[in-house]
Protein backbone atom coordinates (compact mmCIF):
# COMPACT_ATOMS: atom_id res chain seq x y z
CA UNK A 1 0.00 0.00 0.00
CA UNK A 2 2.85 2.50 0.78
CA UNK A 3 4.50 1.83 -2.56
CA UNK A 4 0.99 2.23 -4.38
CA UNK A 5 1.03 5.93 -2.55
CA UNK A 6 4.61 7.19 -3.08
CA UNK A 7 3.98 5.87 -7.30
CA UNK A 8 0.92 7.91 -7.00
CA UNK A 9 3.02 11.00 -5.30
CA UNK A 10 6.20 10.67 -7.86
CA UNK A 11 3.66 10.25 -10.91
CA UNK A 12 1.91 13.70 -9.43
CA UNK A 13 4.99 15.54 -9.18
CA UNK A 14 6.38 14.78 -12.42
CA UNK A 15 2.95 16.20 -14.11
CA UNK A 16 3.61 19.68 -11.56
CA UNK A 17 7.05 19.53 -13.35
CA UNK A 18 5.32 20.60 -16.82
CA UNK A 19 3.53 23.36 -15.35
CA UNK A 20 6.59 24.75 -13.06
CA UNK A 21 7.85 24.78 -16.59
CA UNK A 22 5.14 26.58 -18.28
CA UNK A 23 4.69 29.20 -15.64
CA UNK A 24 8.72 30.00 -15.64
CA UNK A 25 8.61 30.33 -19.75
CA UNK A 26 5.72 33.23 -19.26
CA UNK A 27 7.11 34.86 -16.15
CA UNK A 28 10.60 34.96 -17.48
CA UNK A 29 9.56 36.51 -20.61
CA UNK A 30 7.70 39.09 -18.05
CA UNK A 31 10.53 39.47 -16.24
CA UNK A 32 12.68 39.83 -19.41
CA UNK A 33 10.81 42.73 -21.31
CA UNK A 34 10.90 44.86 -18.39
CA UNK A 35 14.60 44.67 -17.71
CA UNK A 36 15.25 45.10 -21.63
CA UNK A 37 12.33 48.22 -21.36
CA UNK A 38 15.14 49.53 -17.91
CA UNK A 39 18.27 48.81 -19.73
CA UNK A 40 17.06 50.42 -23.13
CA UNK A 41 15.35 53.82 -21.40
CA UNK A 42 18.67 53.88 -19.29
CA UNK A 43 20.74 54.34 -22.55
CA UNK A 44 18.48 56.81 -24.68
CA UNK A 45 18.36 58.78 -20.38
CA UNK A 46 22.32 58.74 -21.00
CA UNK A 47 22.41 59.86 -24.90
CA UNK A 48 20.21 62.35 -23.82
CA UNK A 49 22.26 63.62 -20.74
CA UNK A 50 25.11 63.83 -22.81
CA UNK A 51 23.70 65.75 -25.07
CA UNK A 52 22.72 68.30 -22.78
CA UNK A 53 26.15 68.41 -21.36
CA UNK A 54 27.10 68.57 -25.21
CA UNK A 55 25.24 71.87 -25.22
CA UNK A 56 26.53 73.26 -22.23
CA UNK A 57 30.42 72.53 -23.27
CA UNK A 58 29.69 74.36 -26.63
CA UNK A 59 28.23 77.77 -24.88
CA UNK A 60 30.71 77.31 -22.37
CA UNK A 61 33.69 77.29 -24.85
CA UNK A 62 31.87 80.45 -26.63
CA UNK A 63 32.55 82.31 -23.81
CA UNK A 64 36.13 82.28 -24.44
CA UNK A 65 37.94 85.12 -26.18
CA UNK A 66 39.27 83.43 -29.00
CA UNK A 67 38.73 86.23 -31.61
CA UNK A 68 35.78 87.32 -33.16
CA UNK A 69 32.30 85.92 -33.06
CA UNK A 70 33.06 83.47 -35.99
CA UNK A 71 35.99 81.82 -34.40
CA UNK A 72 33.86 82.29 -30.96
CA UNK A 73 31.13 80.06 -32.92
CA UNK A 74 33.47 77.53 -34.35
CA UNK A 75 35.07 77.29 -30.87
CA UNK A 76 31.94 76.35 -29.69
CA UNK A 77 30.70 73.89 -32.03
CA UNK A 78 34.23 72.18 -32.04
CA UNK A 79 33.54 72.07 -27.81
CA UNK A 80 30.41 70.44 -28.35
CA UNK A 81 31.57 68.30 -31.45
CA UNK A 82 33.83 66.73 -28.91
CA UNK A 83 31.80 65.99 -25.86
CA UNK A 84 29.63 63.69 -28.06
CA UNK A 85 32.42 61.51 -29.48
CA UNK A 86 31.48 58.47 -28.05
CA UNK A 87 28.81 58.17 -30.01
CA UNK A 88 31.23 57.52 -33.19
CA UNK A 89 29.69 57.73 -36.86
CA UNK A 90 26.42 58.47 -34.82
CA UNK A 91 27.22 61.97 -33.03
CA UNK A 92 25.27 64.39 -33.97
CA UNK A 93 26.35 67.79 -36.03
CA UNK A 94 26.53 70.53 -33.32
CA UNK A 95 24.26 73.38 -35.11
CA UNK A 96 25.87 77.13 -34.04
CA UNK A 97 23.79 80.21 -34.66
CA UNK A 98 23.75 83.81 -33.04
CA UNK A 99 21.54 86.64 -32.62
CA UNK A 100 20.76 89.58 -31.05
CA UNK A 101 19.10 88.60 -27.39
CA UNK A 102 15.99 90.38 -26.46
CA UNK A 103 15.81 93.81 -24.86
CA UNK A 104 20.03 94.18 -24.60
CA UNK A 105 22.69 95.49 -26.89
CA UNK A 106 24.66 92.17 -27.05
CA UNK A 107 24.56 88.92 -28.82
CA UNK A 108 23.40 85.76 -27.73
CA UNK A 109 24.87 82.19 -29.32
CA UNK A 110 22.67 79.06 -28.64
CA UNK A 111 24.05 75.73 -29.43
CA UNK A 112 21.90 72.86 -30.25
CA UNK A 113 21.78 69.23 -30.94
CA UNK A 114 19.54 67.04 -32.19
CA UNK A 115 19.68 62.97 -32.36
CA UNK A 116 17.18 61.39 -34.50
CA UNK A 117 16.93 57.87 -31.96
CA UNK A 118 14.28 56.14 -33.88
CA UNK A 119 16.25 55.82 -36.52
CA UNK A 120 19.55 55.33 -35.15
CA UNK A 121 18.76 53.81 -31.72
CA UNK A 122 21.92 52.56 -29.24
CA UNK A 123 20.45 49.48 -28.38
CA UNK A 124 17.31 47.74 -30.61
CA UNK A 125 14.07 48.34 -29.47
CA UNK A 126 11.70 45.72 -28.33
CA UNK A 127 8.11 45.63 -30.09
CA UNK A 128 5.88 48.14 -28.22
CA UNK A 129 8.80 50.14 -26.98
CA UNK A 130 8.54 53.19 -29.37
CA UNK A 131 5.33 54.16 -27.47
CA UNK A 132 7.58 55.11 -24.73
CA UNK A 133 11.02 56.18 -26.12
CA UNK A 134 11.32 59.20 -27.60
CA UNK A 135 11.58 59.64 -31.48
CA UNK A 136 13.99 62.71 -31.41
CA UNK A 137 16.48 63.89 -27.97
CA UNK A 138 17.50 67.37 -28.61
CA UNK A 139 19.45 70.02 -26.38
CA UNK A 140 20.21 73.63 -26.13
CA UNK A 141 22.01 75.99 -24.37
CA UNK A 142 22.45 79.49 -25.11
CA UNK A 143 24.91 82.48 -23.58
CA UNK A 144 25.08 85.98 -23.25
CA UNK A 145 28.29 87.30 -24.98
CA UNK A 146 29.25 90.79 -24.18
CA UNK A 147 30.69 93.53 -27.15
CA UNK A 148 32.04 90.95 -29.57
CA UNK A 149 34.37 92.68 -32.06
């Protein structure tokens, strides 16, 4: 009688094996798109951070006197050009443009970026993940240059 119960038991336990297996396969794949959906929204956060800080080191490197406004520009976009490197054949082209600022005498130089990461993403997307990543990451920054010769 004992061995007709613990036959019973194993036979039970190996059918509970199939479903362990089952519910593993769909919680894994759970588990799996939202560290992929982390990972991914982690990268495009950094591409974006840099880009900012792209911006910044541009109108930052404006501010020196390196000659006129011209050289002042190319300065800047050369600043910026650098700070996004890393991301090789992919870096955005630092854009460079002046103008007078509002309600003062001097002129103001803005630097922008722009990265076009639906196209060129760092890491591939997962189906369904466009709805929350961002089609385009841009930055600015713009400063306040006094007299420029």
């Amino acid at each position: 009688m004992k061995q007709r119960t613990q036959r019973a038991g194993q036979r039970a336990g190996r059918r509970q094996g199939g479903a362990a297996l089952i519910e593993f396969a769909l919680v894994f794949v759970l588990f799996f798109m939202v560290l992929y959906g982390a990972i991914a929204y982690g990268v495009m956060f950094a591409v974006r951070h840099s880009l900012t800080q792209a911006a910044a080191e541009g109108a930052r490197a404006a501010l020196q006197d390196v000659g006129d406004l011209a050289d002042r520009m190319e300065h800047a976009r050369l600043a910026a050009s650098d700070a996004v490197d890393w991301l090789g054949s992919l870096a955005p082209v630092p854009q460079v443009t002046s103008s007078p600022c509002t309600a003062t005498g001097y002129t103001c130089v803005e630097v922008s970026l722009s990265y076009d990461y639906a196209s060129n993403p760092i890491i591939p997307p997962l189906p369904g993940m466009g709805i929350v990543l961002p089609a385009t990451l841009a930055a600015q920054a713009t400063v306040q240059l006094d007299a420029v010769d």
